[in-house]
N, C-alpha and C. Protein backbone atom coordinates (compact mmCIF):
# COMPACT_ATOMS: atom_id res chain seq x y z
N UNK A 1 -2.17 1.81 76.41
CA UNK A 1 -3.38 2.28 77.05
C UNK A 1 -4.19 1.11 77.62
N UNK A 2 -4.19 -0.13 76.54
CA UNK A 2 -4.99 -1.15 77.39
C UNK A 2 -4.43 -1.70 78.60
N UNK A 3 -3.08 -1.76 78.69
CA UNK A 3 -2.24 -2.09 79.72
C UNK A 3 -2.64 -1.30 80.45
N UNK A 4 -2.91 -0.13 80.60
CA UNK A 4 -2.91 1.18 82.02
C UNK A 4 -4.22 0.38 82.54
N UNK A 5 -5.45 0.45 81.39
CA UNK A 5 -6.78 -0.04 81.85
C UNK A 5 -6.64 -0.86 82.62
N UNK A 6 -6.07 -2.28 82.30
CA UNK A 6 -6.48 -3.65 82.86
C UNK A 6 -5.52 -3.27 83.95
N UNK A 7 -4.00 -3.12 84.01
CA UNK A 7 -3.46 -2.91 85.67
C UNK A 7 -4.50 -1.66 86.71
N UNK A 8 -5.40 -1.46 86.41
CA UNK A 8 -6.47 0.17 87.37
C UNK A 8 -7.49 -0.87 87.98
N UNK A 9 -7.75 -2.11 86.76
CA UNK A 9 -8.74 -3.13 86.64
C UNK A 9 -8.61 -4.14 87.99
N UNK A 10 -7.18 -4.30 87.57
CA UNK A 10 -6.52 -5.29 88.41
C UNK A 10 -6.89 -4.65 89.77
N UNK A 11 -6.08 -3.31 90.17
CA UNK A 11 -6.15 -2.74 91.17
C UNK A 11 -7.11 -2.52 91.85
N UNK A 12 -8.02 -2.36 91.12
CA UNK A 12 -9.55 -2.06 92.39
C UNK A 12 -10.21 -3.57 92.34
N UNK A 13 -10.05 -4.85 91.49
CA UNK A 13 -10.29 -5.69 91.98
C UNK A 13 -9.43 -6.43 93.42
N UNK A 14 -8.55 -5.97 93.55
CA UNK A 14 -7.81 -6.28 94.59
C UNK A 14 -8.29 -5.23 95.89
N UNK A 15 -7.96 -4.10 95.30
CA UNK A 15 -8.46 -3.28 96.92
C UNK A 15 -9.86 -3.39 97.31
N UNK A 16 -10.65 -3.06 96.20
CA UNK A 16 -12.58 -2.74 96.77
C UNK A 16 -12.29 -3.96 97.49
N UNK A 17 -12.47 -5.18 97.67
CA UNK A 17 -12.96 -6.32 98.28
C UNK A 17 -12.36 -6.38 99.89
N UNK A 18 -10.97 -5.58 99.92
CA UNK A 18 -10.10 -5.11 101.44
C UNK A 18 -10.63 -4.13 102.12
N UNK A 19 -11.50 -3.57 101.49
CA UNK A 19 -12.52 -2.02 101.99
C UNK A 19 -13.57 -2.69 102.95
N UNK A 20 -14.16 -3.58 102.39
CA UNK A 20 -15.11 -4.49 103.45
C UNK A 20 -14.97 -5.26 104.20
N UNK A 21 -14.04 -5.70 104.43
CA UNK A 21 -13.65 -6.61 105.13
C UNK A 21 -13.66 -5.88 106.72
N UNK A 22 -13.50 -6.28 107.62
CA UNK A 22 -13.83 -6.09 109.24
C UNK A 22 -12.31 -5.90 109.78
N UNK A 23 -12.19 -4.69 110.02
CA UNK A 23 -11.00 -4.02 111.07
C UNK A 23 -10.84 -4.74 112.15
N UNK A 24 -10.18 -6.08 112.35
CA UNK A 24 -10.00 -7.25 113.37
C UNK A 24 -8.73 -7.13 114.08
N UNK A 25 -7.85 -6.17 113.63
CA UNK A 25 -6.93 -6.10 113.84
C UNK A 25 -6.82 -6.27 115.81
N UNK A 26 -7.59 -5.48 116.25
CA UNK A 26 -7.33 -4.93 117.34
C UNK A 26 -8.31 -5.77 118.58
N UNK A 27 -9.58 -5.95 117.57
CA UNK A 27 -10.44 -6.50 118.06
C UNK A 27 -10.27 -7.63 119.67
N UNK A 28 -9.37 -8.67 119.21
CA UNK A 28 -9.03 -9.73 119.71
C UNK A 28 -8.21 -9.34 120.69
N UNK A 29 -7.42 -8.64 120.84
CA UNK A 29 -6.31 -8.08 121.70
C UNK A 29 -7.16 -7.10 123.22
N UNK A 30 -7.89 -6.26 121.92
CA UNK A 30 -9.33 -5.38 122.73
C UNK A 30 -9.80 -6.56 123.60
N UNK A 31 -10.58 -7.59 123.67
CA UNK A 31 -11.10 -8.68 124.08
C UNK A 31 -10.84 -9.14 125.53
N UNK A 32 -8.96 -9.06 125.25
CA UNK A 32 -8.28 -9.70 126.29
C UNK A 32 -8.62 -8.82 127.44
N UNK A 33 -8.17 -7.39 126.92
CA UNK A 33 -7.70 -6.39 127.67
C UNK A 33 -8.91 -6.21 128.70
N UNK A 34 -9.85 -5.93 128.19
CA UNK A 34 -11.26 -5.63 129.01
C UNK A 34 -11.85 -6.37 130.04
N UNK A 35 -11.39 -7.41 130.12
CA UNK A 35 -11.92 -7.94 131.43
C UNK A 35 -11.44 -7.77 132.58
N UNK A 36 -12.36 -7.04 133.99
CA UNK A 36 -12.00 -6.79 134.85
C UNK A 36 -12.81 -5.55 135.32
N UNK A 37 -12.95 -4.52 135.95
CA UNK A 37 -13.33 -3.57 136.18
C UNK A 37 -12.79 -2.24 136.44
N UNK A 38 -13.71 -1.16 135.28
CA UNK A 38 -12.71 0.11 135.02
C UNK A 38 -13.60 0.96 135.64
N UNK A 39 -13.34 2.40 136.34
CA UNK A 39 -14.28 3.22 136.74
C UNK A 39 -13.37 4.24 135.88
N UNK A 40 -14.10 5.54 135.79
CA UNK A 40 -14.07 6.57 135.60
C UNK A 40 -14.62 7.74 136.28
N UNK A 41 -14.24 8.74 137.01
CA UNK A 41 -14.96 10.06 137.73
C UNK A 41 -14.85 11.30 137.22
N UNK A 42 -15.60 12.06 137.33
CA UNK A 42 -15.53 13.25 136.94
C UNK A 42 -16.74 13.96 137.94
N UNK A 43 -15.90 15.56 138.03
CA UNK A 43 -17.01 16.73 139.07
C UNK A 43 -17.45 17.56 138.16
N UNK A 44 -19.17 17.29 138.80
CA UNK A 44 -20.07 18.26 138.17
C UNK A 44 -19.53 20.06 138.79
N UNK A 45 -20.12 20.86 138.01
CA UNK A 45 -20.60 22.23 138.15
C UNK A 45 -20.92 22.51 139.54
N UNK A 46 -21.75 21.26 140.32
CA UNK A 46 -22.06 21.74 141.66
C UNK A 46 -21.36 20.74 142.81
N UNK A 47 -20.06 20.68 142.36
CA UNK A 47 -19.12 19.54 143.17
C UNK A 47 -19.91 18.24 143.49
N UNK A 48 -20.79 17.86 142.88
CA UNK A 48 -20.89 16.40 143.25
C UNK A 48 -20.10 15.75 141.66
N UNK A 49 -19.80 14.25 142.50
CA UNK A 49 -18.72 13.60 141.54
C UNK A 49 -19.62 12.28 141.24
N UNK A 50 -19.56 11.89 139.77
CA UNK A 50 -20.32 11.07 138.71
C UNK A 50 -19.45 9.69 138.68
N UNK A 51 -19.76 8.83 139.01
CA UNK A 51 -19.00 7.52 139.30
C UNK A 51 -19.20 6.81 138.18
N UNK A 52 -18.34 6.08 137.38
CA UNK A 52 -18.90 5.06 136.07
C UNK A 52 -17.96 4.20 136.29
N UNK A 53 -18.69 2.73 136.52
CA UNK A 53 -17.99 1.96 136.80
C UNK A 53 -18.86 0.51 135.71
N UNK A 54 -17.40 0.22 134.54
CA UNK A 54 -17.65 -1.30 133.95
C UNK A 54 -16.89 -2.49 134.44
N UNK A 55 -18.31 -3.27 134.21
CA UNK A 55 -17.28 -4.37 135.03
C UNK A 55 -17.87 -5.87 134.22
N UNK A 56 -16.27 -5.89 133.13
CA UNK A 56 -16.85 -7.00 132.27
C UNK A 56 -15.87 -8.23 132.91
N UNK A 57 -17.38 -9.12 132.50
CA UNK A 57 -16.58 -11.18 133.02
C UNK A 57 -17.26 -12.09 131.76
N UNK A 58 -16.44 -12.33 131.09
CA UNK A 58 -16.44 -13.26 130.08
C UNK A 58 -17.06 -12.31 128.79
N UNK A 59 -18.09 -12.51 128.80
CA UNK A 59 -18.80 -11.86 127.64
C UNK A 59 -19.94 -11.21 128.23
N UNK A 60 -20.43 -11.12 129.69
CA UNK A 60 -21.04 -10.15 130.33
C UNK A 60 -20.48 -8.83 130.87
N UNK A 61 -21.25 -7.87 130.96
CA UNK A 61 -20.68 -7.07 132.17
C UNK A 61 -21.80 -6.46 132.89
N UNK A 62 -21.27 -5.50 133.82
CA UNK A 62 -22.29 -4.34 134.43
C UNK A 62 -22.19 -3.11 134.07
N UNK A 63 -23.19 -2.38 134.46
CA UNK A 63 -22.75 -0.75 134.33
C UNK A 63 -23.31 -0.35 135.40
N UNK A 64 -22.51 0.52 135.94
CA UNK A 64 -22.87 1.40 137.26
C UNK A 64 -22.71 2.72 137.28
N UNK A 65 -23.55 3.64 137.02
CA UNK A 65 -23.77 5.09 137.01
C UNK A 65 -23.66 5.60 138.42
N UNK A 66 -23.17 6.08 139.21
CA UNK A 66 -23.40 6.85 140.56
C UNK A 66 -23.09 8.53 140.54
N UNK A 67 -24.03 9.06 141.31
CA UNK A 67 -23.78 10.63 141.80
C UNK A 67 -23.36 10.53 143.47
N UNK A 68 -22.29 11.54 143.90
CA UNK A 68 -21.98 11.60 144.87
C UNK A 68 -21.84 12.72 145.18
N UNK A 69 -22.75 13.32 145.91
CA UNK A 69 -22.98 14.93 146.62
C UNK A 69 -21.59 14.87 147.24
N UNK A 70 -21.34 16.76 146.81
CA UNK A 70 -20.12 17.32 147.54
C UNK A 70 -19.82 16.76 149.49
N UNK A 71 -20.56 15.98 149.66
CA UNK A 71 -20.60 15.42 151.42
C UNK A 71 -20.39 14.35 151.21
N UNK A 72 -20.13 13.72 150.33
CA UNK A 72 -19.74 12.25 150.09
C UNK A 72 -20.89 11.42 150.30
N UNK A 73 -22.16 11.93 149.89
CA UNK A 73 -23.36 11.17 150.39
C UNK A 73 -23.61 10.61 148.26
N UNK A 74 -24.02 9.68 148.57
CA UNK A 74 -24.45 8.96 147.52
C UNK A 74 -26.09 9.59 147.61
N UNK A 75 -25.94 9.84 146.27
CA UNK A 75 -28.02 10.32 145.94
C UNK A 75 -27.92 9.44 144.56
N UNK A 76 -27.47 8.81 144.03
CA UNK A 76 -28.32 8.21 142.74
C UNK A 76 -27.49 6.75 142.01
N UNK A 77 -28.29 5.70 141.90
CA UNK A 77 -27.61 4.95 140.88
C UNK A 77 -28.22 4.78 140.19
N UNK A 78 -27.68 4.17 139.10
CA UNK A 78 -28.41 3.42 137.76
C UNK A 78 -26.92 2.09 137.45
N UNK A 79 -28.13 1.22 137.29
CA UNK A 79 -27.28 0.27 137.09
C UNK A 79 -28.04 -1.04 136.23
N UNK A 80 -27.54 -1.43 135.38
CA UNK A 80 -27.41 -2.12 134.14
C UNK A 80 -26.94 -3.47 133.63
N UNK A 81 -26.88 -4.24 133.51
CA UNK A 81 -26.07 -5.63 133.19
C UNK A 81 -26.26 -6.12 131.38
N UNK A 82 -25.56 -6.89 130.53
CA UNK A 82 -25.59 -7.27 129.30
C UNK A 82 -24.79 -8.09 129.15
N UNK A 83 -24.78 -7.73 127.80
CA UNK A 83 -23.62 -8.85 126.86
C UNK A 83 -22.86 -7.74 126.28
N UNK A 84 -21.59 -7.75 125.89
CA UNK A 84 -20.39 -7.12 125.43
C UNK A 84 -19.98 -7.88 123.94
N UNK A 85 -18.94 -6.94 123.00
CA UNK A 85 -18.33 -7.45 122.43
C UNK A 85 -17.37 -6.23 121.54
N UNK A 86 -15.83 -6.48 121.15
CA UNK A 86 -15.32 -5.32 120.23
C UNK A 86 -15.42 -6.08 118.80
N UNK A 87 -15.98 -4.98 118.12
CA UNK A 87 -16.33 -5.22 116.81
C UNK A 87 -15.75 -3.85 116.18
N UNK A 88 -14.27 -4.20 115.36
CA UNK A 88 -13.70 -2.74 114.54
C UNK A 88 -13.35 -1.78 115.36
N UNK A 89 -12.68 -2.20 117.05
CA UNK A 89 -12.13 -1.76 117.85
C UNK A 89 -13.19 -0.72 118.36
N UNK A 90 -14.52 -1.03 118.64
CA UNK A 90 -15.50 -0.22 118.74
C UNK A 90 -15.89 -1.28 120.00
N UNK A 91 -16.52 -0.55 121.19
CA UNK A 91 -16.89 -1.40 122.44
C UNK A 91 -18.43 -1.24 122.14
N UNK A 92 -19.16 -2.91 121.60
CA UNK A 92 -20.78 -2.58 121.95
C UNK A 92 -21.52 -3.53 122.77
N UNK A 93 -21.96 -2.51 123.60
CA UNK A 93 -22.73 -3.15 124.25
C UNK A 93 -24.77 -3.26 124.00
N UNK A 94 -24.80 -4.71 124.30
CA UNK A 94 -26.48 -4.75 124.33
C UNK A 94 -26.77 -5.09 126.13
N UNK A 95 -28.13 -3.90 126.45
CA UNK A 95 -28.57 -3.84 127.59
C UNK A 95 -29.70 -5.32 127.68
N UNK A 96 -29.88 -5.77 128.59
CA UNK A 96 -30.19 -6.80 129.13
C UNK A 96 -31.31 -5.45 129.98
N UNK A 97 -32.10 -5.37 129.57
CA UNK A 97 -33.24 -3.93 130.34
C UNK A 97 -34.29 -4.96 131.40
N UNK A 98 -33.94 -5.95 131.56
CA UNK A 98 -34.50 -6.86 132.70
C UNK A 98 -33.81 -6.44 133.95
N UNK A 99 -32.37 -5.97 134.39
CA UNK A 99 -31.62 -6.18 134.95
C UNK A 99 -31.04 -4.46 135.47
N UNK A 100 -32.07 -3.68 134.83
CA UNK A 100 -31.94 -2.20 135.34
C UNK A 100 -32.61 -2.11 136.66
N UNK A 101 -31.96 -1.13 137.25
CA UNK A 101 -31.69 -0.72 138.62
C UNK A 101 -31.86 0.80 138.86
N UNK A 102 -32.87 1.41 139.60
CA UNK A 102 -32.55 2.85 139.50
C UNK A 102 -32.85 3.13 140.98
N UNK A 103 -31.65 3.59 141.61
CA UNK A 103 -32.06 3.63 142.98
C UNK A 103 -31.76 5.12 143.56
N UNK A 104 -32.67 5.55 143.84
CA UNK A 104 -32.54 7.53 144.58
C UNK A 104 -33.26 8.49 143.20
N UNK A 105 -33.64 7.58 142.02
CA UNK A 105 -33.98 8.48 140.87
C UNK A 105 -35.64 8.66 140.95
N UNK A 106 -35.94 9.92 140.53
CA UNK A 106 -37.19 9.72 140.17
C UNK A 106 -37.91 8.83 139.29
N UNK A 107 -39.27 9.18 139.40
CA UNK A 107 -39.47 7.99 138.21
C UNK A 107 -39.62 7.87 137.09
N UNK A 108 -39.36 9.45 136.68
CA UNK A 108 -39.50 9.84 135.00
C UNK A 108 -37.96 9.54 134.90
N UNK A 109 -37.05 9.86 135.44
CA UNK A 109 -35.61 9.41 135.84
C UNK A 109 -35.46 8.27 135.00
N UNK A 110 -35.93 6.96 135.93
CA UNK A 110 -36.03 5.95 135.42
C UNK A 110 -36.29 5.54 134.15
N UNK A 111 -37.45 5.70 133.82
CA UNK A 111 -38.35 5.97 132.76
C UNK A 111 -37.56 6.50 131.41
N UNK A 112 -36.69 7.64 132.05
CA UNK A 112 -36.12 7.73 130.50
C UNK A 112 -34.28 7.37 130.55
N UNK A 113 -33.73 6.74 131.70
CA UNK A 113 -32.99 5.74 131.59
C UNK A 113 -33.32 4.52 130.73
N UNK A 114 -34.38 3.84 131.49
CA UNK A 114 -35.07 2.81 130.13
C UNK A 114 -35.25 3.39 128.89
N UNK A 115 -35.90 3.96 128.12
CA UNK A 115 -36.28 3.99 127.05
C UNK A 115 -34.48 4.67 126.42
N UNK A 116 -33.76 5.45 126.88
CA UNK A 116 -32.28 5.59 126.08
C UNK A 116 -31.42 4.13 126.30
N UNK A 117 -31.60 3.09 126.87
CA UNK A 117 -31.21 1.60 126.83
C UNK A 117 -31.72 1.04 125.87
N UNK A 118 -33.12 1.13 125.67
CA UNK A 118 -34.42 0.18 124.98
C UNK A 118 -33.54 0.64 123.22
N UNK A 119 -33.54 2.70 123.17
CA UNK A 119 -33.35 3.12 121.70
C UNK A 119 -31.40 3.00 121.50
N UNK A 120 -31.11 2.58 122.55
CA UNK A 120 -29.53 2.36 121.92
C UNK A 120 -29.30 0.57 121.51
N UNK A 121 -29.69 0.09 122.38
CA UNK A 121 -30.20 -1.49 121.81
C UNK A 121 -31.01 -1.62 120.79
N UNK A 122 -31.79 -0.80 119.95
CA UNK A 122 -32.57 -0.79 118.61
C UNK A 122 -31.26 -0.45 117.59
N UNK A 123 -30.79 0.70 117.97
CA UNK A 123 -29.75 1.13 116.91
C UNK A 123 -28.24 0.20 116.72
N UNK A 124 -28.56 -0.53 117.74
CA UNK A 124 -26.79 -1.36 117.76
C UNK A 124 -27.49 -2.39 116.75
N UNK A 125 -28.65 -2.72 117.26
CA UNK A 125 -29.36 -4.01 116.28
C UNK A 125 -29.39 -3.71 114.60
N UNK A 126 -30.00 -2.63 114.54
CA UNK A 126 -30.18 -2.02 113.11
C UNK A 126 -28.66 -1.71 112.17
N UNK A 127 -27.66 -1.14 113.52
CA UNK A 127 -25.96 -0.71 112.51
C UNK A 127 -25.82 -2.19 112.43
N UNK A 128 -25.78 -3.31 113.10
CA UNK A 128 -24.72 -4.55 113.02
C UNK A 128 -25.43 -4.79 111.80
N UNK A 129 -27.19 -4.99 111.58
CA UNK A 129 -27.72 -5.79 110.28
C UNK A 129 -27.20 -4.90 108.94
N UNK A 130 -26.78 -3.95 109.19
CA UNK A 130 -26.55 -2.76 107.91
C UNK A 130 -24.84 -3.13 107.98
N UNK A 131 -24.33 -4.01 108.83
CA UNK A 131 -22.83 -4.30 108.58
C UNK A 131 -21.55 -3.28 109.01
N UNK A 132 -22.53 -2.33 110.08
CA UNK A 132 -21.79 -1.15 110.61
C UNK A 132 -21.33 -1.53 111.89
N UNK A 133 -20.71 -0.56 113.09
CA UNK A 133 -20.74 -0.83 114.23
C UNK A 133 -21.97 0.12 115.30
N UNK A 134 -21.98 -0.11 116.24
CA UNK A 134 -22.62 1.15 116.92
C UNK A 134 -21.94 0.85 118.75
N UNK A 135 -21.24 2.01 119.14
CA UNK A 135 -20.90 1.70 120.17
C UNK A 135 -19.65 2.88 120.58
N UNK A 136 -19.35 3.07 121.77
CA UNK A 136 -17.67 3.95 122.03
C UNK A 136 -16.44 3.32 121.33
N UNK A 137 -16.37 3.88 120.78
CA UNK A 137 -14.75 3.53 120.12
C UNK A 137 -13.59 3.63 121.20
N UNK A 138 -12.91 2.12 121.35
CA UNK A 138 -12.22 2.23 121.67
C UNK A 138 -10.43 2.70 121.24
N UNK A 139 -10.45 4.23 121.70
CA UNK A 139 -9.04 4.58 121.18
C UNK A 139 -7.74 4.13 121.58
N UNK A 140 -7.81 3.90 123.36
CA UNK A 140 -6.41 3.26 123.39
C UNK A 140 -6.01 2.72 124.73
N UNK A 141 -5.22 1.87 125.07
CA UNK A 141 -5.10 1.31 126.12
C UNK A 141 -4.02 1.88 126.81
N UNK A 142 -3.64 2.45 127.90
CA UNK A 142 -2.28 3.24 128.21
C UNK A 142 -2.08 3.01 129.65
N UNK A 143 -0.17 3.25 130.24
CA UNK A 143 0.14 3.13 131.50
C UNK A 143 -0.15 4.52 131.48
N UNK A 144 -0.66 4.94 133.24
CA UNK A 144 -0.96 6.28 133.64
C UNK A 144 -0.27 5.34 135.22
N UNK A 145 1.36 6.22 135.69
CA UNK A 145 1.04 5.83 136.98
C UNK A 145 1.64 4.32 137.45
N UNK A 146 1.58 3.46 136.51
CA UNK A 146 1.88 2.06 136.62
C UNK A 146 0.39 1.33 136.68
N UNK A 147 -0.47 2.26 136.36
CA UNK A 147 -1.67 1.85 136.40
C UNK A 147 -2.19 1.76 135.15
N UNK A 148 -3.14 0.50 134.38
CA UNK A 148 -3.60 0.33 133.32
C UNK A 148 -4.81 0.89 132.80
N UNK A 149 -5.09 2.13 132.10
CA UNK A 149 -6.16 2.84 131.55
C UNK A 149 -6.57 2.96 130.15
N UNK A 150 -7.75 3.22 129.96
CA UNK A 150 -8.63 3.15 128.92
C UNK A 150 -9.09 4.64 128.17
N UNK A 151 -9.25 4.91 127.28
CA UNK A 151 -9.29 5.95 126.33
C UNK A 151 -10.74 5.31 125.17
N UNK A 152 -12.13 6.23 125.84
CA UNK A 152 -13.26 5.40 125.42
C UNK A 152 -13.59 7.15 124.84
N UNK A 153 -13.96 6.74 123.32
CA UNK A 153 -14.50 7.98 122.88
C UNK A 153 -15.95 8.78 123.18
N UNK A 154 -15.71 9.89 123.74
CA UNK A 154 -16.84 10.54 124.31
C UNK A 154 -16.66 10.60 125.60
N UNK A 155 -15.56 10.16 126.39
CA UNK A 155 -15.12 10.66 127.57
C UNK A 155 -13.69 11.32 127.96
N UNK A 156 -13.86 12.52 128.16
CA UNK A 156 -12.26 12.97 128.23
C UNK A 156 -11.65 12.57 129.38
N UNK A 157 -12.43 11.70 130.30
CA UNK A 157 -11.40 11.12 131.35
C UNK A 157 -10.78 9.86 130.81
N UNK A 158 -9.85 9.23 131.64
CA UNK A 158 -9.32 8.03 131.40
C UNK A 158 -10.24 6.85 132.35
N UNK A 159 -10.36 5.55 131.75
CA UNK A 159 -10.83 4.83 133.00
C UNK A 159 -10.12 3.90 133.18
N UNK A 160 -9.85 3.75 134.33
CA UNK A 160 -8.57 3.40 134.92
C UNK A 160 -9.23 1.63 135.67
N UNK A 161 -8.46 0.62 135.38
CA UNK A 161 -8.68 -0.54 135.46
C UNK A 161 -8.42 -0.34 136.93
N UNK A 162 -9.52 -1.31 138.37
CA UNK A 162 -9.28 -1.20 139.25
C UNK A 162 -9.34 -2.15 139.66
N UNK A 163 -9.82 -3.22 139.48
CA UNK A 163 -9.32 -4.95 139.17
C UNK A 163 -9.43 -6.00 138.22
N UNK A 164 -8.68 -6.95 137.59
CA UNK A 164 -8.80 -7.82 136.76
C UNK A 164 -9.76 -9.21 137.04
């Protein structure tokens, strides 16, 4: 019986301490992969099409939100710049809210573009000090096509790398 004890003893002194440790596995590989620029599209309900375009260089990137009326007329951007990083194969980004852009939006538009930048940059700050992540999980990197795409949780499209 003391034998069962001390090998259970043994055992969770060995695993608990592998429980905390940081899911790096992917991280570094994630790193490589991301630089360059990915868009993603998708059509609204009233045929205009939603443009998302990242575009990371080194440890910066951009973000570019666009709407494009069923006439191919552009009515809206939002656009964004920061710092990047994968932490536990999770993509987070911090907004740089100096560097927002809102062009064709109203101004409550704006207004609450900023403040969902300002409260997702509070919460990335608050999960990292609590030792968590906060950010899209990145699920997976895939050929579509001969073309190199991205699998970001919370979007059922793919975003498809459109230069390195």
């Amino acid at each position: 019986m003391k034998k069962t004890i001390l090998f259970c003893l043994l055992a969770l002194a060995v695993f608990l301490p592998s429980c905390n440790e940081e899911n790096t596995e992917n991280d570094a590989a994630y790193s490589q992969m991301l630089p360059g620029t990915w868009m993603v599209q998708s059509t609204l309900s009233d045929k205009s099409v939603v443009t998302e375009i990242f575009q990371f260089k080194g440890d910066e990137f951009r973000y570019t939100y666009s709407i494009t009326d069923e006439n191919a007329v552009k009515s809206k951007d939002k656009i964004v710049s920061g710092a990047w990083n994968v932490k536990r194969s999770t993509l987070q980004l911090k907004y740089d809210l100096s560097t927002v852009e809102c062009i064709g939006c109203k101004p409550e538009e704006a207004r609450q573009f900023e403040l969902d930048l300002k409260a997702w940059n509070a919460n990335l700050e608050y999960q990292n000090k609590k030792g968590r992540v906060h950010g899209m999980a990145i699920l997976e990197f895939t050929k579509v096509n001969g073309r190199t795409c991205m699998r970001l949780y919370g979007y059922n499209n793919l975003f498809e790398q459109i230069s390195y």
